[in-house]
N, C-alpha and C. Protein backbone atom coordinates (compact mmCIF):
# COMPACT_ATOMS: atom_id res chain seq x y z
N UNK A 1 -17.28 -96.72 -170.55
CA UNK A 1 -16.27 -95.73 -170.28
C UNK A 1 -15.48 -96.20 -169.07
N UNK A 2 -14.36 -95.90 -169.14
CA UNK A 2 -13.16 -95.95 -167.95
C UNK A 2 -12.28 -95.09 -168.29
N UNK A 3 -11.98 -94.77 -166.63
CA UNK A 3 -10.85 -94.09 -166.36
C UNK A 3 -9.51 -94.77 -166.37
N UNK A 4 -8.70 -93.84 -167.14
CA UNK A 4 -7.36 -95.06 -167.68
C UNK A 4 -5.73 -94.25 -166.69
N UNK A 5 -6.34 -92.95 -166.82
CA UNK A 5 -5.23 -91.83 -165.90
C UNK A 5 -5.47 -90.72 -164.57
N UNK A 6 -4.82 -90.38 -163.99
CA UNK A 6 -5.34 -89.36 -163.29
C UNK A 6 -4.89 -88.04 -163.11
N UNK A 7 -3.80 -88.43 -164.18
CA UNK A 7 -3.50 -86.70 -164.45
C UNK A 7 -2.56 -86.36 -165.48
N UNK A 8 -3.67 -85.51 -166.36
CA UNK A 8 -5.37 -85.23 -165.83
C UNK A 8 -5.84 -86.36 -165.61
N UNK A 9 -7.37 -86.36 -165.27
CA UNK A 9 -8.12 -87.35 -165.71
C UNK A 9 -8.29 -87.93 -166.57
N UNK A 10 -8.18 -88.93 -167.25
CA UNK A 10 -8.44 -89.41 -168.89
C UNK A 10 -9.48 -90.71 -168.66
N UNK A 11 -10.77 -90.39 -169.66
CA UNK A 11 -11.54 -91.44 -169.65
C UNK A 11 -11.62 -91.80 -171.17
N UNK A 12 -11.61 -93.31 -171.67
CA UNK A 12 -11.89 -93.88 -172.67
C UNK A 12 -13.12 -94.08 -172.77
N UNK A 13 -13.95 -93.39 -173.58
CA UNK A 13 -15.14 -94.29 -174.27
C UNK A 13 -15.34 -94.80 -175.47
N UNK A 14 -15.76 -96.34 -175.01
CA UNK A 14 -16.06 -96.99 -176.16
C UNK A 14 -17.46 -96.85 -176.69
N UNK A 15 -16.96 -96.63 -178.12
CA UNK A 15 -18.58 -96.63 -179.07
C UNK A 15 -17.95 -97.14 -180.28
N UNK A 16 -19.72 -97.76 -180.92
CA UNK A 16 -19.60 -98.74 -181.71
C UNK A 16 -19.15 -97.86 -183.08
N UNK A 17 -19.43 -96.26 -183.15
CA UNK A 17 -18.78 -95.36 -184.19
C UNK A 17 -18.81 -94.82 -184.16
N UNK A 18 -17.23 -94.29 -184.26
CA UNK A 18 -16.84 -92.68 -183.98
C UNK A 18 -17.62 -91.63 -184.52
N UNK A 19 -18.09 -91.63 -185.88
CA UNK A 19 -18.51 -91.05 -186.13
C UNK A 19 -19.69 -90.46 -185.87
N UNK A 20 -20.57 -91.12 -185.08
CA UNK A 20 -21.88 -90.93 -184.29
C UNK A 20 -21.48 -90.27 -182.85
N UNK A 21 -20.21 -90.06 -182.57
CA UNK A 21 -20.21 -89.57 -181.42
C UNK A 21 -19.94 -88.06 -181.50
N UNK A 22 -21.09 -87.41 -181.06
CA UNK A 22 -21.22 -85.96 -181.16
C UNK A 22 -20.13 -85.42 -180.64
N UNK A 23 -19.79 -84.12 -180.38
CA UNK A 23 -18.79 -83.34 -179.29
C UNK A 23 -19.93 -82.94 -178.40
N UNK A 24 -21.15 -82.76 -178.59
CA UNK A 24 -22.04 -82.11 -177.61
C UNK A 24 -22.28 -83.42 -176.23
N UNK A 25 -22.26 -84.77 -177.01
CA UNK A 25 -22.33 -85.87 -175.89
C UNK A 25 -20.99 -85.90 -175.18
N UNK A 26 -19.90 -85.53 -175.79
CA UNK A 26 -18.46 -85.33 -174.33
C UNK A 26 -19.03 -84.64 -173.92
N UNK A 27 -18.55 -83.00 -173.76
CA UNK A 27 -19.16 -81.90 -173.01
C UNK A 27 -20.07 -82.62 -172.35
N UNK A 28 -21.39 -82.74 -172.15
CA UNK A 28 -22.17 -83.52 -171.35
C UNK A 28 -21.41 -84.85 -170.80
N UNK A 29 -21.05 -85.72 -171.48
CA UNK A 29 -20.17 -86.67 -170.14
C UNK A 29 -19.31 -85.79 -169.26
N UNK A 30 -18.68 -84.77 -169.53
CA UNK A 30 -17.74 -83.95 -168.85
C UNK A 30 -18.39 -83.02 -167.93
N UNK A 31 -19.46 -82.62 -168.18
CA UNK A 31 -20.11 -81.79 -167.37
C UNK A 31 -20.88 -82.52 -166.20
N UNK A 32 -21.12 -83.78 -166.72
CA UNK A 32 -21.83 -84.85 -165.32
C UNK A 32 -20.59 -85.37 -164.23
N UNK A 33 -19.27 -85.89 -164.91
CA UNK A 33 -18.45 -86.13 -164.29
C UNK A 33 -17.95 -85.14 -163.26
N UNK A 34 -18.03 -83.67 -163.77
CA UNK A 34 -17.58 -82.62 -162.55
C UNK A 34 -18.29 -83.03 -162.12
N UNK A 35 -19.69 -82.51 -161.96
CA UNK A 35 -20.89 -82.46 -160.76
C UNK A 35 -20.87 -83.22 -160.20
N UNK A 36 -20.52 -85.17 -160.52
CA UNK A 36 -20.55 -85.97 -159.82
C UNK A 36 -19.07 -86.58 -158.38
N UNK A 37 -18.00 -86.04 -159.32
CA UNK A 37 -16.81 -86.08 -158.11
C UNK A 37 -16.18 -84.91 -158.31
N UNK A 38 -16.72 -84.03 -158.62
CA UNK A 38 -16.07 -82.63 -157.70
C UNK A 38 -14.58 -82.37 -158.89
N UNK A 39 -14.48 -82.28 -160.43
CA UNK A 39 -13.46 -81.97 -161.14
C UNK A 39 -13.30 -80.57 -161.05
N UNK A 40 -14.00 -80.20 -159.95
CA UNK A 40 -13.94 -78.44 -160.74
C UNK A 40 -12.69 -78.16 -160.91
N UNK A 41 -12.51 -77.10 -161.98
CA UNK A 41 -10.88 -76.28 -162.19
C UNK A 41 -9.74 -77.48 -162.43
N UNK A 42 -10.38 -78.74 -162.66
CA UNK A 42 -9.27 -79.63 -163.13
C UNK A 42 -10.09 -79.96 -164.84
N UNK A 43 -8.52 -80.35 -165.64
CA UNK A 43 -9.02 -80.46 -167.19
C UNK A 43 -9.13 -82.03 -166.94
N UNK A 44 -10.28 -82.37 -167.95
CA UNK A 44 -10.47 -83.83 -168.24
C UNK A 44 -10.17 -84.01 -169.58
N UNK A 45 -9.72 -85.33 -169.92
CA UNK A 45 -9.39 -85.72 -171.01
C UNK A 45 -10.33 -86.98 -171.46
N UNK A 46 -10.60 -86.87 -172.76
CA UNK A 46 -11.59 -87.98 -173.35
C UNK A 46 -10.98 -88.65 -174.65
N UNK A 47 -10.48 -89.73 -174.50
CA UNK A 47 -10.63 -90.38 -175.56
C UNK A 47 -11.78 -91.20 -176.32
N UNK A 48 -12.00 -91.10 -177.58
CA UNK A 48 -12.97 -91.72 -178.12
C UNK A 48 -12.67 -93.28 -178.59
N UNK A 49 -12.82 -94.47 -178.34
CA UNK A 49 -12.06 -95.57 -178.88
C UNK A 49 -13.14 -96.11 -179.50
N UNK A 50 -13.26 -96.62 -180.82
CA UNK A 50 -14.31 -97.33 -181.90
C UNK A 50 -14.09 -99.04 -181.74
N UNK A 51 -15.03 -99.29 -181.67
CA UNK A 51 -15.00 -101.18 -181.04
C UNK A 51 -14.44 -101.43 -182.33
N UNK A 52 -13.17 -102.42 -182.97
CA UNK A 52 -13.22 -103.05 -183.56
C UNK A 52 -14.13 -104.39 -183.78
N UNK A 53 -14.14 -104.37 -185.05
CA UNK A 53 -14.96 -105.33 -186.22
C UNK A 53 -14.37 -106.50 -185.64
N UNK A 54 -15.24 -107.77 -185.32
CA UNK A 54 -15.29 -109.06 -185.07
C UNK A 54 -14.04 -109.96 -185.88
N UNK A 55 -14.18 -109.38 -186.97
CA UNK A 55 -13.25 -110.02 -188.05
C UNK A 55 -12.19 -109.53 -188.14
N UNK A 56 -12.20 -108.33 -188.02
CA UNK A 56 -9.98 -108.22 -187.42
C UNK A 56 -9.34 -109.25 -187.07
């Protein structure tokens, strides 16, 4: 994951498939990220980005 903006915040995470990526695992990245630098009362943004295939 990286932060790509800051306003809002926007973090990219990469996973190997989208489809395995819950909404309950954002919420939880989002809920650690407040606690950890203080987002309170600011919106975060998450993009999900899927690793492209070797062979592309």
């Amino acid at each position: 994951m990286t932060q790509v903006a800051v306003k809002p915040p926007t973090f990219v995470v990469f996973v190997n498939d989208r489809e395995l990526m819950h909404f309950s695992y954002t919420r939880y990245l989002e809920n650690q990220i407040r606690n950890a630098f203080g987002f309170r009362g600011t919106s975060l943004k998450f993009i999900i980005r899927e690793r492209k295939s070797k062979e592309q």
